[in-house]
Protein backbone atom coordinates (compact mmCIF):
# COMPACT_ATOMS: atom_id res chain seq x y z
CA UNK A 1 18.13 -40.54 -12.02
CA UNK A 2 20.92 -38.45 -10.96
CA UNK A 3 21.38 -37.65 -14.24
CA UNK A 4 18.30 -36.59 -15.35
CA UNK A 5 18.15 -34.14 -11.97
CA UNK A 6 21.45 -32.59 -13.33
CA UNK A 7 19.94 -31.96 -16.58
CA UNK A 8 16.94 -30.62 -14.75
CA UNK A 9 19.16 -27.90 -12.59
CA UNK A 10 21.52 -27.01 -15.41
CA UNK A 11 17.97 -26.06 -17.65
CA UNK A 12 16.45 -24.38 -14.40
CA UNK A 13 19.56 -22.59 -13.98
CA UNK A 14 19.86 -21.55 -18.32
CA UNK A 15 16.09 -20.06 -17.45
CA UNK A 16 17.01 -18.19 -14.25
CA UNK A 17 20.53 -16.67 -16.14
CA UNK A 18 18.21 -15.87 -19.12
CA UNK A 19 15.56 -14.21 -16.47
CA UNK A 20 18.10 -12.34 -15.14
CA UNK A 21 20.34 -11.22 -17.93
CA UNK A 22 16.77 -10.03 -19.27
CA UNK A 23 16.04 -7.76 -16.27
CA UNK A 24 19.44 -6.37 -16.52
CA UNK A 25 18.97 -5.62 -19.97
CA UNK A 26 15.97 -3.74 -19.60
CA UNK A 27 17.37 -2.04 -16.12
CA UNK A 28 20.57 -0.43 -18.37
CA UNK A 29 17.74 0.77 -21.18
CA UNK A 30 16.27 2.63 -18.92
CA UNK A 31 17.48 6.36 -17.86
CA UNK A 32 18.88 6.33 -14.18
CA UNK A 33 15.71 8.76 -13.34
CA UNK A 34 13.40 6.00 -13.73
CA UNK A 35 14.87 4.63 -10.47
CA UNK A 36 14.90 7.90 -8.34
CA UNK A 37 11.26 8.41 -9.50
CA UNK A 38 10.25 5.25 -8.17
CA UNK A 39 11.94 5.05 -4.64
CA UNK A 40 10.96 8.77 -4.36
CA UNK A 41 7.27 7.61 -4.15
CA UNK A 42 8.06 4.71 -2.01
CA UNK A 43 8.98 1.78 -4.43
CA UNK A 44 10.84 0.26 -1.85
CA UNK A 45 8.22 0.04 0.59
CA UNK A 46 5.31 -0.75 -1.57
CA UNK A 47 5.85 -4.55 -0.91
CA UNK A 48 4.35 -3.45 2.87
CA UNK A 49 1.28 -2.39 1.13
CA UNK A 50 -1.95 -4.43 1.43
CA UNK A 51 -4.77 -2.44 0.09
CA UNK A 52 -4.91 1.29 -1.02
CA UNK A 53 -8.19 3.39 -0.90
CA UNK A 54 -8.96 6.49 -3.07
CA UNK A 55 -11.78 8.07 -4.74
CA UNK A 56 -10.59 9.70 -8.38
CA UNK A 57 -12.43 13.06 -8.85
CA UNK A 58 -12.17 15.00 -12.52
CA UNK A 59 -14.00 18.08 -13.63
CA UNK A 60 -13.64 19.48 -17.12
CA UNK A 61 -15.91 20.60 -19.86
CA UNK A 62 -18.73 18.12 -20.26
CA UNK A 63 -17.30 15.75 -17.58
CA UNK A 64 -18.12 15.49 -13.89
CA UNK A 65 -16.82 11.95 -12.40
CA UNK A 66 -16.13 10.61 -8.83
CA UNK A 67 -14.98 6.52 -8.56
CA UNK A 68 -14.42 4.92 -5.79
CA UNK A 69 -11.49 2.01 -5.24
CA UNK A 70 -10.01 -0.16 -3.06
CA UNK A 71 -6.93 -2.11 -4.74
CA UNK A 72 -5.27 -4.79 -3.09
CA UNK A 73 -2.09 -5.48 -5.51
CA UNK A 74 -1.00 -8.51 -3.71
CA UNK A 75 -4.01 -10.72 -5.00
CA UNK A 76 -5.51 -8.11 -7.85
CA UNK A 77 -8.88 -7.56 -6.62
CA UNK A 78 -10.55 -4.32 -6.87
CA UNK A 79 -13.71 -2.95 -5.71
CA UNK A 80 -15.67 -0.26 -6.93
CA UNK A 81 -18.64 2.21 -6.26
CA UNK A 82 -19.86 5.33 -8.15
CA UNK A 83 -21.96 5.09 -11.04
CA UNK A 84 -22.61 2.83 -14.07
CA UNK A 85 -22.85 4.43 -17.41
CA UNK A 86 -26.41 5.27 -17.10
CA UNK A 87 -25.95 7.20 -14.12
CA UNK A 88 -27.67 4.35 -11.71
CA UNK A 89 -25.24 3.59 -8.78
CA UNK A 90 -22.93 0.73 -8.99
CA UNK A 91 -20.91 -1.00 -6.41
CA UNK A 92 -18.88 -4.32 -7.91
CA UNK A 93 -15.69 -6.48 -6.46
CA UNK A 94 -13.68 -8.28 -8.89
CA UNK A 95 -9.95 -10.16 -9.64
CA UNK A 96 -8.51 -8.57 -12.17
CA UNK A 97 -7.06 -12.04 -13.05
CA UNK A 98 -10.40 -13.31 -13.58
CA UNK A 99 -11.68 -10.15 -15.81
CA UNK A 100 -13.00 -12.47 -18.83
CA UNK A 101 -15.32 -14.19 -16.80
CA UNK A 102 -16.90 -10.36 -15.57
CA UNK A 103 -19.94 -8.89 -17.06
CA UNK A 104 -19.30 -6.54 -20.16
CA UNK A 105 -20.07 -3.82 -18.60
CA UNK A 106 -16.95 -4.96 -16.00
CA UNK A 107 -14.68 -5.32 -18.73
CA UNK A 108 -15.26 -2.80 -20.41
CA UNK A 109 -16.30 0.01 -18.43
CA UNK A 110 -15.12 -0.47 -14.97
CA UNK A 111 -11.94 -1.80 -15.67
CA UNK A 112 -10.50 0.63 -18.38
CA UNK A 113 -11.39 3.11 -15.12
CA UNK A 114 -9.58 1.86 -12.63
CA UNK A 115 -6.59 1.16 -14.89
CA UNK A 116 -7.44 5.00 -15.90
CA UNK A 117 -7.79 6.34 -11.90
CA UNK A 118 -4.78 3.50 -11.16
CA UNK A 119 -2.26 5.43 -13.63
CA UNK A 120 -3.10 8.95 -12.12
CA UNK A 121 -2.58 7.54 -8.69
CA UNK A 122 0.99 6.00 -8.85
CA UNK A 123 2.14 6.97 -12.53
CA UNK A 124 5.95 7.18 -11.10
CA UNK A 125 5.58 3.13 -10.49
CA UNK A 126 4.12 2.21 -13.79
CA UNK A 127 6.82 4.36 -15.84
CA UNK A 128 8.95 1.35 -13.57
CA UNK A 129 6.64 -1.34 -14.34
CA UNK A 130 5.62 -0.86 -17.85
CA UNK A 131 8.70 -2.16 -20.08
CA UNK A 132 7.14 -1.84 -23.43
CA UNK A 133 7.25 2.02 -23.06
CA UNK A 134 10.30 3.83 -24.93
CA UNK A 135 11.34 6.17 -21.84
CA UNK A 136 13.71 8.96 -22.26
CA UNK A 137 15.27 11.61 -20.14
CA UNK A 138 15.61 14.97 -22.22
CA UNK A 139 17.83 16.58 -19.55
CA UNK A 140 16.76 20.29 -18.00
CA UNK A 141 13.64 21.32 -19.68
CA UNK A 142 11.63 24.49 -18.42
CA UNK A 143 8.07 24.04 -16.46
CA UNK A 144 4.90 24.11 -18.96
CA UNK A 145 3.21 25.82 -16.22
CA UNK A 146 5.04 26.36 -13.32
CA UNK A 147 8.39 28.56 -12.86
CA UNK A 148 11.74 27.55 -13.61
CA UNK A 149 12.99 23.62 -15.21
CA UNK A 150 13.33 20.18 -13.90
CA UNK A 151 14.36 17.31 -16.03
CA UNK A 152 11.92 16.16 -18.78
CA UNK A 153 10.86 12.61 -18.73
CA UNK A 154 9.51 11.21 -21.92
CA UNK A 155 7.34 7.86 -21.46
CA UNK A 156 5.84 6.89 -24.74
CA UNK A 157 3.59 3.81 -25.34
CA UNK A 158 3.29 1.30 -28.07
CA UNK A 159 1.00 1.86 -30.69
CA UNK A 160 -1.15 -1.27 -30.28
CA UNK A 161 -2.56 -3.46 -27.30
CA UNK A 162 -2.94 -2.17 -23.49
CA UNK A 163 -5.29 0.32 -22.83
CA UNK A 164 -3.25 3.53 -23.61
CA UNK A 165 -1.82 2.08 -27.00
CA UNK A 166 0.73 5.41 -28.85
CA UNK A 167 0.25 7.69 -25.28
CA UNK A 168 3.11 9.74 -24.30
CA UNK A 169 2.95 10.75 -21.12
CA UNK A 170 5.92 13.49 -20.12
CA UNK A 171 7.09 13.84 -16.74
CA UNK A 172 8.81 17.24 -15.03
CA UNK A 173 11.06 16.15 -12.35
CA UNK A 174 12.49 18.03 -9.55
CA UNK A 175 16.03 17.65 -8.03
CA UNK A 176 14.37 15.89 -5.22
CA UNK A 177 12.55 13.45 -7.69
CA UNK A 178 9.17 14.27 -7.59
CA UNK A 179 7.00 15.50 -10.47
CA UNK A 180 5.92 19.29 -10.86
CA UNK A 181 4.14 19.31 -13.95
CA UNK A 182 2.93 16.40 -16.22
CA UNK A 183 1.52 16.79 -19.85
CA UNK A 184 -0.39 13.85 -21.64
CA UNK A 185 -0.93 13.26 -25.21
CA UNK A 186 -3.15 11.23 -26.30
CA UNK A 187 -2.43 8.27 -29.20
CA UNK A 188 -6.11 7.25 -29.73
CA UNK A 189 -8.70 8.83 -32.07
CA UNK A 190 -9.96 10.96 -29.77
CA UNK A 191 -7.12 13.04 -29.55
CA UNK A 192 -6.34 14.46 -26.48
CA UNK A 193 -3.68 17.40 -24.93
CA UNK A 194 -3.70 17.37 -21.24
CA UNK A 195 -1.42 20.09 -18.82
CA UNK A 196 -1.60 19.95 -15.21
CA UNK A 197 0.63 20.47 -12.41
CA UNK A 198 1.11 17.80 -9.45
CA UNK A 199 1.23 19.19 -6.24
CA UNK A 200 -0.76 18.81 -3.22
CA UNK A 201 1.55 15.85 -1.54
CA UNK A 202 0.60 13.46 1.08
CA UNK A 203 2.18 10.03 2.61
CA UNK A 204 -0.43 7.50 2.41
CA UNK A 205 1.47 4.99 4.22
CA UNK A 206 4.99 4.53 2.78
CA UNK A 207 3.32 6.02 -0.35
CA UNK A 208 3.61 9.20 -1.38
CA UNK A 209 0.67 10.67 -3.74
CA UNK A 210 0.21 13.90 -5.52
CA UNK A 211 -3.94 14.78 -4.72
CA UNK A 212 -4.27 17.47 -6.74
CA UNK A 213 -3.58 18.45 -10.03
CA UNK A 214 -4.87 21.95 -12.30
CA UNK A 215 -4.47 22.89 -15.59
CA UNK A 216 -5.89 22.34 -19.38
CA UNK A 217 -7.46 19.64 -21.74
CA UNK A 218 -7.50 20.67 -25.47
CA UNK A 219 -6.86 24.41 -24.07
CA UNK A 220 -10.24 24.68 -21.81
CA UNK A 221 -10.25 24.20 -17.77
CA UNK A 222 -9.49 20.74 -16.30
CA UNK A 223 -9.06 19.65 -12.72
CA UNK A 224 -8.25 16.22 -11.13
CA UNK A 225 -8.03 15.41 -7.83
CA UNK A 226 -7.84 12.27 -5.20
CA UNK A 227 -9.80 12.31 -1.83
CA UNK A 228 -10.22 9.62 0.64
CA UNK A 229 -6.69 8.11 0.31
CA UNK A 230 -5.68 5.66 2.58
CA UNK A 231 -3.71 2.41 2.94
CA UNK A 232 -3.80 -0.55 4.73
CA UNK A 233 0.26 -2.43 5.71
CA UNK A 234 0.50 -5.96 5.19
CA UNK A 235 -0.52 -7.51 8.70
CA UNK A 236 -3.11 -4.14 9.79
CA UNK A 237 -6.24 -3.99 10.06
CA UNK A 238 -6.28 -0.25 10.19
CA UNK A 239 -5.80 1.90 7.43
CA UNK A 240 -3.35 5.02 7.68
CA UNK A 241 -4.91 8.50 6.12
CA UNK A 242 -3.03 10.26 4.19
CA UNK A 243 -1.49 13.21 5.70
C-alpha cells in the first residue's frame, strides 16, 4: 500500500510541476503590460467580487440596444432582461455551465450577448484570461483619436472556435495603465472597423470600469456606454454604485 501511495504523490506531483511549468510558460509569452493592465482594473481584488450589475447601451446606424446583466463569476450564472429578437421583452437566469441544456434562443442569442456586453465591460481581464490570443506590445504608438501616444497593445484571436474567432482587438495604454483609445477589427464575414475612446471612469467596487466610449464603426457615428453598474463583495448583501 505504501507503495502504491508513493506512486500516487510522485504522479500528483509530475501533474502539479507540469501545471505549473505551463502557467509559467504562458506568463513569460506574454508582454509585462498584460500584468499592469490587469491589476490596474483591479485583478487583484476581483476574487472579493460576488456579482456585478450593468446594463450595456450601443447606438449606431441601424442599431439601438440596451441589456441588462447580473454576473456572478464565482458560480457562472447570469441573468438577463431587455428584449428577445422580436422585440417582445425577455427576462431569463441561466449557468453558463449548463448552456446546452438552454433554449436556442439562450444559446444562441442571449449568450453570444453577454459574452459580447462581458468583453466591453472588463476587456483588460480577458486580454489576462484568454491564452489562445497572440498579444503583443508595439511600444509608443500615437492616439487614433485622442492627443499624444501611449503604448499599443495588440490582442489578436484565433481564427476558429470562441465567439470572436480572427478579432484583433488593439489596446492604447497610458503610463498609468489604463486604456485611452481602443480600435476593433473584426475577423468574421461581416467585417467590422470599430474606433472609440474609453473614458468616463468609475470604481465599481474594487473594479474599475470605463462607462463610456465615442467614436466610429465602418467610418459612421457609434456610441457605447454602461449605466447601472454596481457590485456586490463576497459576504454583502449590498451592492456598491459605481462612483
Amino acid at each position: 500500500m505504501s507503495h502504491l501511495r508513493c506512486n500516487t504523490v510522485l504522479r500528483l506531483l509530475l501533474i502539479l510541476g507540469s501545471m505549473f511549468l505551463a502557467a509559467s510558460l504562458w506568463a513569460q509569452q506574454r508582454p509585462p503590460v498584460v500584468e499592469k493592465l490587469a491589476k490596474t482594473y483591479g485583478f487583484d481584488s476581483y476574487g472579493q467580487v460576488e456579482a456585478i450589475r450593468y446594463t450595456f447601451n450601443v447606438q449606431f446606424p441601424g442599431v439601438s440596444v440596451s441589456r441588462s446583466w447580473i454576473w456572478e463569476p464565482k458560480t457562472g450564472q447570469v441573468t438577463f432582461e431587455g428584449k428577445d429578437k422580436s422585440g417582445k421583452p425577455m427576462k431569463v437566469t441561466y449557468l453558463r455551465s449548463q448552456l446546452s441544456s438552454q433554449a436556442a434562443e439562450v444559446k444562441d442569442e442571449v449568450d453570444p450577448n453577454f459574452v459580447n456586453d462581458n468583453y466591453w465591460l472588463i476587456f483588460p481581464f480577458h486580454v489576462y484570461w484568454d491564452a489562445s490570443a497572440a498579444v503583443t506590445d508595439e511600444g509608443m504608438q500615437k492616439l487614433p483619436l485622442g492627443k499624444g501616444s501611449a503604448a499599443k497593445v495588440v490582442v489578436k484571436y484565433p481564427s476558429g472556435g470562441g465567439y470572436t474567432p480572427g478579432d484583433t482587438w488593439t489596446l492604447y495604454v497610458a503610463k498609468d495603465g489604463r486604456v485611452e483609445d481602443f480600435e476593433y477589427d473584426s475577423g468574421g464575414a461581416n467585417k467590422r472597423v470599430l474606433i472609440s475612446t474609453w473614458t468616463g471612469y468609475k470604481m465599481a467596487g474594487p473594479l474599475l470600469i470605463s462607462t463610456e466610449h465615442r467614436g466610429t464603426i465602418n467610418g459612421k457615428p457609434f456610441h457605447q456606454w454602461f449605466t447601472g453598474v454596481a457590485v456586490k463583495q463576497v459576504g454583502s448583501s449590498t451592492w456598491m454604485d459605481a462612483k
